[in-house]
PDB file of N, CA and C in Angstrom:
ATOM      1  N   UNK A   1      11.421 -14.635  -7.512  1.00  0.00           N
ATOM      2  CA  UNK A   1      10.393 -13.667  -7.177  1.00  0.00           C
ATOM      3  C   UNK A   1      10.323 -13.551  -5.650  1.00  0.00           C
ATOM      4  N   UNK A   2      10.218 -12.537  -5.422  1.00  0.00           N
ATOM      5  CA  UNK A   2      10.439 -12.160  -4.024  1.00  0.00           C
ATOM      6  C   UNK A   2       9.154 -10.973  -3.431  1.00  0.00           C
ATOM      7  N   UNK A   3       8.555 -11.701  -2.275  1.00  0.00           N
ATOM      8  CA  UNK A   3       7.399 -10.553  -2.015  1.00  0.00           C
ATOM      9  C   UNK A   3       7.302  -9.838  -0.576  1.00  0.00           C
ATOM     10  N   UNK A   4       6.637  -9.097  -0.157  1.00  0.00           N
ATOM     11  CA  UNK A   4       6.282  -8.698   0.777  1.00  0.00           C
ATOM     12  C   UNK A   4       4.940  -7.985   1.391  1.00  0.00           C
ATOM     13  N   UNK A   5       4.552  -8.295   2.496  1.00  0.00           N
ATOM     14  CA  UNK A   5       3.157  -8.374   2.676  1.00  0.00           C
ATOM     15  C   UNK A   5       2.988  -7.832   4.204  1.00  0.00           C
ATOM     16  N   UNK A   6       2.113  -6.380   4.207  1.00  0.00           N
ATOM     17  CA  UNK A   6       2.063  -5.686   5.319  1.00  0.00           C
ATOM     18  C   UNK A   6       0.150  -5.466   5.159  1.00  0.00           C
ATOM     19  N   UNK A   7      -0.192  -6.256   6.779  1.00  0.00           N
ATOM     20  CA  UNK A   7      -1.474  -6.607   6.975  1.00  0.00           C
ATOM     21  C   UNK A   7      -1.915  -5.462   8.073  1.00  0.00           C
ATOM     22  N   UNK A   8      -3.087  -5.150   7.836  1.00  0.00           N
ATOM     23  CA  UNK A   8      -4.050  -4.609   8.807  1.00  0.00           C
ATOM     24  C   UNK A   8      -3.393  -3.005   9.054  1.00  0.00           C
ATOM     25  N   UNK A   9      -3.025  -2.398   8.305  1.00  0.00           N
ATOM     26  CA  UNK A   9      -2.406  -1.194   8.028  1.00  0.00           C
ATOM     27  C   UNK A   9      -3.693  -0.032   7.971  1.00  0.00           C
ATOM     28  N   UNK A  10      -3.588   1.197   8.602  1.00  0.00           N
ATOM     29  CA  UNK A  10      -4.687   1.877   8.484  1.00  0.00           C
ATOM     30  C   UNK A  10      -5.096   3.010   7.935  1.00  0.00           C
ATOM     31  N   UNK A  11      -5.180   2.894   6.290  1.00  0.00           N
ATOM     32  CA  UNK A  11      -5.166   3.149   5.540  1.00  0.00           C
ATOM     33  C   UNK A  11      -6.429   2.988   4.252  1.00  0.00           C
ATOM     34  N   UNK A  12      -7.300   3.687   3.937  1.00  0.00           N
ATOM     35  CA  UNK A  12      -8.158   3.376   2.611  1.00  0.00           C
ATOM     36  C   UNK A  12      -7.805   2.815   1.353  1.00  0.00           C
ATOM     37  N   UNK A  13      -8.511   1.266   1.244  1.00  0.00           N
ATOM     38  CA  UNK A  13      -7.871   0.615   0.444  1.00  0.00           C
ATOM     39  C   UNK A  13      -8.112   1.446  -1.392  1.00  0.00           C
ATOM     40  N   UNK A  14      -9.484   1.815  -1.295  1.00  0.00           N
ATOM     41  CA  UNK A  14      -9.795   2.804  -2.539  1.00  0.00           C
ATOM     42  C   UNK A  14      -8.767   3.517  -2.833  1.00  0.00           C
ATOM     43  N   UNK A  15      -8.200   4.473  -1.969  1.00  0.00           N
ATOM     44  CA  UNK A  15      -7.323   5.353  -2.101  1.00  0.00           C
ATOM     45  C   UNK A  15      -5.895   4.606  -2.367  1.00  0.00           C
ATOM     46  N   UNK A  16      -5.240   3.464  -2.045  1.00  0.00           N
ATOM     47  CA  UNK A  16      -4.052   2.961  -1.915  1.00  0.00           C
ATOM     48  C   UNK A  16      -3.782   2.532  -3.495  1.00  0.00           C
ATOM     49  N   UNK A  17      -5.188   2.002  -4.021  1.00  0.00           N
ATOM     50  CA  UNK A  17      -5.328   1.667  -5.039  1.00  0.00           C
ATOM     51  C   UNK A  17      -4.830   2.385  -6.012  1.00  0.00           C
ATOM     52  N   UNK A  18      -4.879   3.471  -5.929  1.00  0.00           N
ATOM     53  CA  UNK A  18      -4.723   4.755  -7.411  1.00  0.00           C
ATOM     54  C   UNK A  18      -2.826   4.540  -7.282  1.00  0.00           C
ATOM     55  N   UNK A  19      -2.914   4.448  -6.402  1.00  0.00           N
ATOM     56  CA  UNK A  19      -0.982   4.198  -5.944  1.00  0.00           C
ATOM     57  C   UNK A  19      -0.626   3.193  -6.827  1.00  0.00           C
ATOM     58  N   UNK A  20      -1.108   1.880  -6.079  1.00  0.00           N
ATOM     59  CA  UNK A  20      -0.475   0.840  -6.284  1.00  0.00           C
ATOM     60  C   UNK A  20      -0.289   0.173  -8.270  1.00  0.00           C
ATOM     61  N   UNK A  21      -1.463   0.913  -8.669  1.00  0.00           N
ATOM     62  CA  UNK A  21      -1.938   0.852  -9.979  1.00  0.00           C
ATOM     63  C   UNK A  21      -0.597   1.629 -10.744  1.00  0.00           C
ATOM     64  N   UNK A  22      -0.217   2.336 -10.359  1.00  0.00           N
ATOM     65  CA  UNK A  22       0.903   3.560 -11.001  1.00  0.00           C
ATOM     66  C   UNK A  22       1.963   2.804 -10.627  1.00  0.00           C
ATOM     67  N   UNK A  23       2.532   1.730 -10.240  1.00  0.00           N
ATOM     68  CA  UNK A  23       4.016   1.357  -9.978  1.00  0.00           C
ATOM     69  C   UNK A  23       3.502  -0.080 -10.639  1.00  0.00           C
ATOM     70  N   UNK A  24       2.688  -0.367 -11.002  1.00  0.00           N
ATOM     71  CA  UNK A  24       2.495  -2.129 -11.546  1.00  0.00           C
ATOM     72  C   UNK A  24       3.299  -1.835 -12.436  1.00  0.00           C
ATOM     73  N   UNK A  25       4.722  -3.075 -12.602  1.00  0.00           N
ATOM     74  CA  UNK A  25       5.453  -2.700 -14.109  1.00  0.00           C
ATOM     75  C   UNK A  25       6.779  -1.986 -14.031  1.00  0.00           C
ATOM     76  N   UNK A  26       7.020  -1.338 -13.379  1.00  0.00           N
ATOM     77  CA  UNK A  26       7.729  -0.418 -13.425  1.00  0.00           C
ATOM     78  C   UNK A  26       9.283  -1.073 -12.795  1.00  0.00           C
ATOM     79  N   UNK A  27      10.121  -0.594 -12.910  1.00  0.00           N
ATOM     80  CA  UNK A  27      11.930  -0.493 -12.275  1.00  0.00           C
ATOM     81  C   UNK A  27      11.659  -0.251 -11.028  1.00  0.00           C
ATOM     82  N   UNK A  28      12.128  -1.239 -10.076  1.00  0.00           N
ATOM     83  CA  UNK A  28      11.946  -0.815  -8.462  1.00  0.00           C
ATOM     84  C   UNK A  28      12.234   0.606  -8.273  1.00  0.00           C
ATOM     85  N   UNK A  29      13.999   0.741  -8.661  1.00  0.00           N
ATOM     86  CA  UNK A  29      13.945   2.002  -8.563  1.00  0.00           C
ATOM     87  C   UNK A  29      13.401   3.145  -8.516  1.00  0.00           C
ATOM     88  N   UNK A  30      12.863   3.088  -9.836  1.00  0.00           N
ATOM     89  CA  UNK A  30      12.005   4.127 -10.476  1.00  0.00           C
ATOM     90  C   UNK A  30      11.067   4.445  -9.616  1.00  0.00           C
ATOM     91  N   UNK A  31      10.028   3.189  -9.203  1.00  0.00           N
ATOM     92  CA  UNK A  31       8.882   2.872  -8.684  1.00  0.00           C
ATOM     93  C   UNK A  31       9.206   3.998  -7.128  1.00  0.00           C
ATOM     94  N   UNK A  32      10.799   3.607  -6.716  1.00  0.00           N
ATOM     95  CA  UNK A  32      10.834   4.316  -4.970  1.00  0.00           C
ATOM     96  C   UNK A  32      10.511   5.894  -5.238  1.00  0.00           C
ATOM     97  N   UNK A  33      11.469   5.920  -6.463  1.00  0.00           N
ATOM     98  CA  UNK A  33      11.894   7.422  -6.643  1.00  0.00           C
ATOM     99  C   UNK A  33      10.139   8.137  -6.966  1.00  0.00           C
ATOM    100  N   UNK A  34       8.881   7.384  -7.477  1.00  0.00           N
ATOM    101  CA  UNK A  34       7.782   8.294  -7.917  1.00  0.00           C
ATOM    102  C   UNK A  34       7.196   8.141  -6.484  1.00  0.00           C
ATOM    103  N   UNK A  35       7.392   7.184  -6.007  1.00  0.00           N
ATOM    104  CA  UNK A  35       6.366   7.177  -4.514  1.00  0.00           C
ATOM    105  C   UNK A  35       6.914   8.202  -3.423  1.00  0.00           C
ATOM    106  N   UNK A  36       8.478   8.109  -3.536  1.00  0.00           N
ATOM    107  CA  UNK A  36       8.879   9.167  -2.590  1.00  0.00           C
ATOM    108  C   UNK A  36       8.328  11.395  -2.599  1.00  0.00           C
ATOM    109  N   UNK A  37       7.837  11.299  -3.986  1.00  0.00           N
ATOM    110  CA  UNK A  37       7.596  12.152  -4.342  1.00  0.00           C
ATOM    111  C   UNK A  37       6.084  12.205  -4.701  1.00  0.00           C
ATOM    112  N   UNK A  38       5.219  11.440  -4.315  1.00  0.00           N
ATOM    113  CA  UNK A  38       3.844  11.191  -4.635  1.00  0.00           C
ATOM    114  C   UNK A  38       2.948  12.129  -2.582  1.00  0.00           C
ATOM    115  N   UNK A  39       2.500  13.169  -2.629  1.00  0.00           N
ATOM    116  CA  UNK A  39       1.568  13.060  -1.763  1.00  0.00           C
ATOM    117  C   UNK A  39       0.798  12.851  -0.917  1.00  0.00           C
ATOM    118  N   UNK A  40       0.965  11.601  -0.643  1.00  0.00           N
ATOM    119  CA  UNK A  40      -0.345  10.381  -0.120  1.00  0.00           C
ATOM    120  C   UNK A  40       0.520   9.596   0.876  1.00  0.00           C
ATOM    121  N   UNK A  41      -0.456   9.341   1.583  1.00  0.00           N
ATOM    122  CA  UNK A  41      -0.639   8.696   3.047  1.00  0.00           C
ATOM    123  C   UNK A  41       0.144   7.279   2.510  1.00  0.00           C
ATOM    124  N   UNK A  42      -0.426   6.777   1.724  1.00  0.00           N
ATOM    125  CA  UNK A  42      -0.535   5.491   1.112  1.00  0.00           C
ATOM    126  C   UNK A  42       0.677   5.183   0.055  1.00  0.00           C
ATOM    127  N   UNK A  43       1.506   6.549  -0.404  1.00  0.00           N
ATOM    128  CA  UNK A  43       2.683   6.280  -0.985  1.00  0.00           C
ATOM    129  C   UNK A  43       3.416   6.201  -0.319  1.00  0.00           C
ATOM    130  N   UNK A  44       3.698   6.681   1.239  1.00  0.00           N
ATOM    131  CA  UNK A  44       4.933   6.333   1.773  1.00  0.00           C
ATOM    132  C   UNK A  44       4.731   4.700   2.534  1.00  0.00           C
ATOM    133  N   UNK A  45       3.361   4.371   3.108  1.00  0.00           N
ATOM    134  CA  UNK A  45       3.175   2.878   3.017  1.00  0.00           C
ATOM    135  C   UNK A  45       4.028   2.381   1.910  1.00  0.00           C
ATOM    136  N   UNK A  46       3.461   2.250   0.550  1.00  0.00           N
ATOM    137  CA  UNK A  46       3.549   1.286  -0.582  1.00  0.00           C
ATOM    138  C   UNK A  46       5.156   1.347  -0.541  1.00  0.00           C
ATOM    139  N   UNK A  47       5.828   2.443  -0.605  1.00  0.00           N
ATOM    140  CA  UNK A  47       7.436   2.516  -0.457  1.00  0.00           C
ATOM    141  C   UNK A  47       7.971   1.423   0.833  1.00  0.00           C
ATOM    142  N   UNK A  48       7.111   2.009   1.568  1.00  0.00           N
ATOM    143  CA  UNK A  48       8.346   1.298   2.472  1.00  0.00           C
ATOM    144  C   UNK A  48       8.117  -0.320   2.195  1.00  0.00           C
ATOM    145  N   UNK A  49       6.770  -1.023   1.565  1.00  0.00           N
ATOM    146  CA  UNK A  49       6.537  -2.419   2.013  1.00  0.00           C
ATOM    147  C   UNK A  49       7.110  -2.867   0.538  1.00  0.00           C
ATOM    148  N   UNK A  50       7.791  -1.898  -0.735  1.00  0.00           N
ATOM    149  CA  UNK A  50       8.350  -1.794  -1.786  1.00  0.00           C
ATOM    150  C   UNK A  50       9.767  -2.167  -1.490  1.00  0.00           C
ATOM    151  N   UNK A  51      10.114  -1.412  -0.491  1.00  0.00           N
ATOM    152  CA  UNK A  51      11.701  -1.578  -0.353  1.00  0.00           C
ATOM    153  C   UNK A  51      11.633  -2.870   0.567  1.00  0.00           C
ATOM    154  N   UNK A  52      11.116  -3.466   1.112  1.00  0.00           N
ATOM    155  CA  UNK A  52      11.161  -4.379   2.180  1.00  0.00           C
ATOM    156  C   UNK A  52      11.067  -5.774   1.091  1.00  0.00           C
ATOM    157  N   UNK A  53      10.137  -5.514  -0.074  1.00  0.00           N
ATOM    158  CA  UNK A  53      10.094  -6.877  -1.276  1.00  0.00           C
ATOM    159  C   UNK A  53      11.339  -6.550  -2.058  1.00  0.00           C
ATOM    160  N   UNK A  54      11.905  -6.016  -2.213  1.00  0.00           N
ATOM    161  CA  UNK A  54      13.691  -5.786  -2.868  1.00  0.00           C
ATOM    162  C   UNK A  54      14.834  -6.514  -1.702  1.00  0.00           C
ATOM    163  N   UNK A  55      14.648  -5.884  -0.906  1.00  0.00           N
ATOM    164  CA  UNK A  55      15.160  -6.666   0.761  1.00  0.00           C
ATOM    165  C   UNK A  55      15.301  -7.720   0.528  1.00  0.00           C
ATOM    166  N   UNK A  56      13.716  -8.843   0.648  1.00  0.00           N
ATOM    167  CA  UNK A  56      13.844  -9.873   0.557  1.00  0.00           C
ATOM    168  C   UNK A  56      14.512 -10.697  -0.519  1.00  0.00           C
ATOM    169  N   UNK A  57      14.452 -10.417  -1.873  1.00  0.00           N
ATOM    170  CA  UNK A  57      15.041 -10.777  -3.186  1.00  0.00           C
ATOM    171  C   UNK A  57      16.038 -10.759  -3.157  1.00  0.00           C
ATOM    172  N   UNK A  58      17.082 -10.142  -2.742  1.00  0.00           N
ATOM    173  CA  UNK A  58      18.168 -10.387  -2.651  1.00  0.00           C
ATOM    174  C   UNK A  58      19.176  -9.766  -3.558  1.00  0.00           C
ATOM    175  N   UNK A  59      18.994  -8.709  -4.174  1.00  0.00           N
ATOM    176  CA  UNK A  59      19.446  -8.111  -5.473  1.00  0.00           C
ATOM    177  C   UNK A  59      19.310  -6.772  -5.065  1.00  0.00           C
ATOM    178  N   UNK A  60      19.545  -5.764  -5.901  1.00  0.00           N
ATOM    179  CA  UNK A  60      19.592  -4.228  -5.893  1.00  0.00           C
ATOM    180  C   UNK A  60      18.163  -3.499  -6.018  1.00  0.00           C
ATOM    181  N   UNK A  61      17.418  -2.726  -6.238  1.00  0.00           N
ATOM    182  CA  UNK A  61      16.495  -2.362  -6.692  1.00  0.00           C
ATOM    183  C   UNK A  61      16.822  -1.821  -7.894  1.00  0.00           C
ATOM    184  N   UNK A  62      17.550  -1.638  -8.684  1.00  0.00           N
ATOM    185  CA  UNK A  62      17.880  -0.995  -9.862  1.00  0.00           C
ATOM    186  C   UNK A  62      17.764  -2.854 -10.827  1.00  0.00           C
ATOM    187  N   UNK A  63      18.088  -4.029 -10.131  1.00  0.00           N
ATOM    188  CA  UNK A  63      18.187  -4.852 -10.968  1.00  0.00           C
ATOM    189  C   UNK A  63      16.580  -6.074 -10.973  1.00  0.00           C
ATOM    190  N   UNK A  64      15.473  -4.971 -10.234  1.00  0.00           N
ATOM    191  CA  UNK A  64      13.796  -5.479  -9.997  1.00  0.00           C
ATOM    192  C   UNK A  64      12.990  -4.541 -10.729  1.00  0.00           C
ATOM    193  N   UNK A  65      12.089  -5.476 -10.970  1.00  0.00           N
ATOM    194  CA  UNK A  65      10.567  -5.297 -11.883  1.00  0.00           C
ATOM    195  C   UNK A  65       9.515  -5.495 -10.846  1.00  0.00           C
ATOM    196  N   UNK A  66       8.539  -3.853 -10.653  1.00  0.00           N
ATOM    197  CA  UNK A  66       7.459  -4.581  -9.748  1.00  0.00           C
ATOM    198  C   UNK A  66       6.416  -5.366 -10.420  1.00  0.00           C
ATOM    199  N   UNK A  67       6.373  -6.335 -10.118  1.00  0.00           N
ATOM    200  CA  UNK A  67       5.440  -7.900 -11.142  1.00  0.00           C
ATOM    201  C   UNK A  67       4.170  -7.156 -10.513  1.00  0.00           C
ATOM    202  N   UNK A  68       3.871  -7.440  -9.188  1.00  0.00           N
ATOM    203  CA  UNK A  68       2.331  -7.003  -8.874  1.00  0.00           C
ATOM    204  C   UNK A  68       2.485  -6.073  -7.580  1.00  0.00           C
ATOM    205  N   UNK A  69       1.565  -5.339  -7.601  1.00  0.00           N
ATOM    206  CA  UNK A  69       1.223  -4.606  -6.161  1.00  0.00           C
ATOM    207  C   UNK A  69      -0.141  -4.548  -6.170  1.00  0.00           C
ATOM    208  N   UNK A  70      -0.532  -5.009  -5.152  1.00  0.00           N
ATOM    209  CA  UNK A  70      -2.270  -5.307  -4.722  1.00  0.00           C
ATOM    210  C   UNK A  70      -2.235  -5.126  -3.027  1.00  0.00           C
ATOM    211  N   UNK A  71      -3.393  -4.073  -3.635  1.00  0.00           N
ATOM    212  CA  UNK A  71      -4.430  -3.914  -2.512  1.00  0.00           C
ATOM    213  C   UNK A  71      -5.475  -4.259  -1.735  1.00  0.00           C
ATOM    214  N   UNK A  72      -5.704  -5.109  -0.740  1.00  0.00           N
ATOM    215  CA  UNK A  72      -6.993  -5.732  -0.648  1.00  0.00           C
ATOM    216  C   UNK A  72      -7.788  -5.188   0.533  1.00  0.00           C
ATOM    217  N   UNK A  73      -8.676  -5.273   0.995  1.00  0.00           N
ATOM    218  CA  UNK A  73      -9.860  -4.822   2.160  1.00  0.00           C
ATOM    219  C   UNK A  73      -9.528  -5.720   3.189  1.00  0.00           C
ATOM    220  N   UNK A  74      -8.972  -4.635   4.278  1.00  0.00           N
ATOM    221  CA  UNK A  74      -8.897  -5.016   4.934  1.00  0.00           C
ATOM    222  C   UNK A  74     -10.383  -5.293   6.407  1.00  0.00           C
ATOM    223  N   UNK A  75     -10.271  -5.558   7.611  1.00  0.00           N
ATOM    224  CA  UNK A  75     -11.641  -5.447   8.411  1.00  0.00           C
ATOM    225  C   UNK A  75     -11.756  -3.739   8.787  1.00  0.00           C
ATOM    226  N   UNK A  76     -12.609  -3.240   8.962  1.00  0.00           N
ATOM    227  CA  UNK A  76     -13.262  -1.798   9.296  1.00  0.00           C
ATOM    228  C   UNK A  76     -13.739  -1.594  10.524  1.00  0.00           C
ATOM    229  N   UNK A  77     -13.115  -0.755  10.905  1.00  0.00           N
ATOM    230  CA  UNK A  77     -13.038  -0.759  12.647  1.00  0.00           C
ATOM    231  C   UNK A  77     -14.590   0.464  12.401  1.00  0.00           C
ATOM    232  N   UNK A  78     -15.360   0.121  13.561  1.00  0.00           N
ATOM    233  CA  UNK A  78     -16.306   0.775  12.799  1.00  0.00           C
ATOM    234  C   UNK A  78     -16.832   1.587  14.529  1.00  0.00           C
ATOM    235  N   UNK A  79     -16.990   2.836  14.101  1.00  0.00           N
ATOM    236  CA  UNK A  79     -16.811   4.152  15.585  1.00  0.00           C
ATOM    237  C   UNK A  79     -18.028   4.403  15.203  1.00  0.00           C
ATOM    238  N   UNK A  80     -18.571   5.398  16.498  1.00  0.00           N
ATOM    239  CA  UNK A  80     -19.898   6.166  16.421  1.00  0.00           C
ATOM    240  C   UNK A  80     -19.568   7.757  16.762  1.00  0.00           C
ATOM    241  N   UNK A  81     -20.410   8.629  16.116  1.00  0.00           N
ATOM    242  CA  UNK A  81     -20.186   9.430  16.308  1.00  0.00           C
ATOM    243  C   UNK A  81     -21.462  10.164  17.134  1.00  0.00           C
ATOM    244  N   UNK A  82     -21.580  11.147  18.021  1.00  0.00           N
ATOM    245  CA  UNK A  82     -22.938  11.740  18.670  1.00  0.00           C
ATOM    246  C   UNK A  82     -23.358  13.046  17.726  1.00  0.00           C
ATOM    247  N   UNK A  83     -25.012  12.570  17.641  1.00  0.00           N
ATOM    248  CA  UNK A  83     -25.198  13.659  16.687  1.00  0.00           C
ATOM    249  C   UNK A  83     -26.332  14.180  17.458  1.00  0.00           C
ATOM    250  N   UNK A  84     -27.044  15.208  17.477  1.00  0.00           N
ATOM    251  CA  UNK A  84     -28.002  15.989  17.293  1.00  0.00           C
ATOM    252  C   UNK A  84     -29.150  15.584  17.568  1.00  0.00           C
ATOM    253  N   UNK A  85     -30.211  15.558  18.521  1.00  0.00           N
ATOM    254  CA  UNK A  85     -31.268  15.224  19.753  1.00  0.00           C
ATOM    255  C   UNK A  85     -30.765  13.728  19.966  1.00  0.00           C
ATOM    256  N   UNK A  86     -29.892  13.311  20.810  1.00  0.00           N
ATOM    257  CA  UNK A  86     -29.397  12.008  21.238  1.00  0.00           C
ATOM    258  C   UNK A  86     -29.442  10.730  20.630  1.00  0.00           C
ATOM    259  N   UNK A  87     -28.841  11.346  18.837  1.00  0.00           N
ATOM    260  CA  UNK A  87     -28.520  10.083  18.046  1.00  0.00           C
ATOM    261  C   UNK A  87     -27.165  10.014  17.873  1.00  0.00           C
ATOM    262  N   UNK A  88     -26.941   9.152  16.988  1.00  0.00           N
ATOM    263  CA  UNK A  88     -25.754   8.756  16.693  1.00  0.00           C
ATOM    264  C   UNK A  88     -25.298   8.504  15.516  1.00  0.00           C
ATOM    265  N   UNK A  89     -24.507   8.342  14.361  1.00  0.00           N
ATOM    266  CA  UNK A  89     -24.198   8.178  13.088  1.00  0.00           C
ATOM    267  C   UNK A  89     -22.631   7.599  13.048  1.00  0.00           C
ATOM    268  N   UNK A  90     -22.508   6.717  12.132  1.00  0.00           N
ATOM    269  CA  UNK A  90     -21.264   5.494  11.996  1.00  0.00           C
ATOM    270  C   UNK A  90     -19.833   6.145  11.259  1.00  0.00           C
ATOM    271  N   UNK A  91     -19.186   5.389  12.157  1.00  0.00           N
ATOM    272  CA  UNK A  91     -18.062   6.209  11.301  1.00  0.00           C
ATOM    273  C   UNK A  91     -17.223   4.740  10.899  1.00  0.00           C
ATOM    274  N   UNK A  92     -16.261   4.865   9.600  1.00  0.00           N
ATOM    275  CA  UNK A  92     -16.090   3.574   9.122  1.00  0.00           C
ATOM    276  C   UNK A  92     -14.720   3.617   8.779  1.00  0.00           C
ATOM    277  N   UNK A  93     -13.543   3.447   9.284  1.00  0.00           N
ATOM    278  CA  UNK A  93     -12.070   3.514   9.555  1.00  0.00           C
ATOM    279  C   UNK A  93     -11.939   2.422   8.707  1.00  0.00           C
ATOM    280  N   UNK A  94     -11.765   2.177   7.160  1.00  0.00           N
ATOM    281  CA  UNK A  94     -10.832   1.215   6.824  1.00  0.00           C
ATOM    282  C   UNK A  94      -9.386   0.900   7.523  1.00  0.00           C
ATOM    283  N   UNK A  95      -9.278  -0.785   7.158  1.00  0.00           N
ATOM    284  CA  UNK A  95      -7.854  -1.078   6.856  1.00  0.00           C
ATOM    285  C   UNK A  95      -7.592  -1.955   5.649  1.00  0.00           C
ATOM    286  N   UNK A  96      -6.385  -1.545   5.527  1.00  0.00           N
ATOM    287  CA  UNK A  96      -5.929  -2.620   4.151  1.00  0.00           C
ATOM    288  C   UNK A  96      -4.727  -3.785   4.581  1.00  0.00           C
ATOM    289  N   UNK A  97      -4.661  -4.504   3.201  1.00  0.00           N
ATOM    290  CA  UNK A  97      -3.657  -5.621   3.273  1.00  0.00           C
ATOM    291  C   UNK A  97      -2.833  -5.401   2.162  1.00  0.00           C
ATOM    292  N   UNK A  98      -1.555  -4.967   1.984  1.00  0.00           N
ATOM    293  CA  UNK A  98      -0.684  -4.636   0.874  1.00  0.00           C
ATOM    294  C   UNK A  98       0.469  -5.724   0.616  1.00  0.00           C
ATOM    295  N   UNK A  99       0.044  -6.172  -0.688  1.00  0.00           N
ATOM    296  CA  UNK A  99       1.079  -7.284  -0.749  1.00  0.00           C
ATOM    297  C   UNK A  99       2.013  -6.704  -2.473  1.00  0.00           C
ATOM    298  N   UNK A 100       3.505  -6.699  -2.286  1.00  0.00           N
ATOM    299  CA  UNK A 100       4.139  -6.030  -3.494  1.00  0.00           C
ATOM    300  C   UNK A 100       4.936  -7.387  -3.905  1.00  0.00           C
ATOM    301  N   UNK A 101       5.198  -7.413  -4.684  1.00  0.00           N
ATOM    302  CA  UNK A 101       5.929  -8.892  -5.308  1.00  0.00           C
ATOM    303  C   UNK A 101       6.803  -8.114  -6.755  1.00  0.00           C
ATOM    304  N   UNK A 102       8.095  -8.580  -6.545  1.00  0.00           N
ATOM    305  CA  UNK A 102       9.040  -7.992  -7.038  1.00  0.00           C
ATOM    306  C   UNK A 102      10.039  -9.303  -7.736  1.00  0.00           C
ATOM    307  N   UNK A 103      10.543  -8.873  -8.826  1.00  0.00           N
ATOM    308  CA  UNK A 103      10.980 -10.436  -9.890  1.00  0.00           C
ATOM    309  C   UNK A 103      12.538  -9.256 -10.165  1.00  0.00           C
ATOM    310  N   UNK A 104      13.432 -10.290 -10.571  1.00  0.00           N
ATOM    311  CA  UNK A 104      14.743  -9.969 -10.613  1.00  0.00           C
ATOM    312  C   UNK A 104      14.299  -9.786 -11.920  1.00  0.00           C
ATOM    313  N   UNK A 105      15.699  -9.071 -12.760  1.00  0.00           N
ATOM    314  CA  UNK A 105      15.260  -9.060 -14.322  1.00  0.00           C
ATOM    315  C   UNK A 105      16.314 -10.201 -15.083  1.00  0.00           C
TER     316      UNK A 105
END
């Protein structure tokens, strides 16, 4: 089993989630080929830190199973914004921690 783990990435972990949920299980392969074609900020993340846990394993991606992909909360860089008679209102920049773990078959 072979993993890989890309920290403090700036990215919504909510959102990474709907991703990472859709490749649990799946043929590495397979898994590159739906992310490369998926939309999202957060699918070309999950790809690349996908191909980097095949990398490490040592095998093909045609001959890996993604075992797990998890998303976790990362710290929240947290901005202000200026509002309207000299207040202010928060602005809240997630980051995440993406860890993919990939098993030979």
């Amino acid at each position: 089993m072979a993993r890989a783990l890309l920290k403090f990435i700036r990215v919504s972990p909510i959102k990474s989630r709907l991703i990472a949920r859709e490749i649990q299980g799946m043929n590495a392969e397979a898994a590159l080929a739906a992310l490369e074609f998926t939309p999202n900020k957060a699918a070309k993340i999950i790809a690349k830190v996908l191909a980097s846990a095949v990398a490490n394993s040592g095998s093909e991606a045609e001959d890996c199973v993604v075992k797990s992909c998890r998303v976790d909360n990362g710290p929240v860089l947290k901005r202000f914004r200026p509002r309207a008679r000299g207040m202010a209102s928060g602005i809240r920049k997630p980051t995440a921690h993406i860890l993919v773990e990939v098993e030979g078959k």
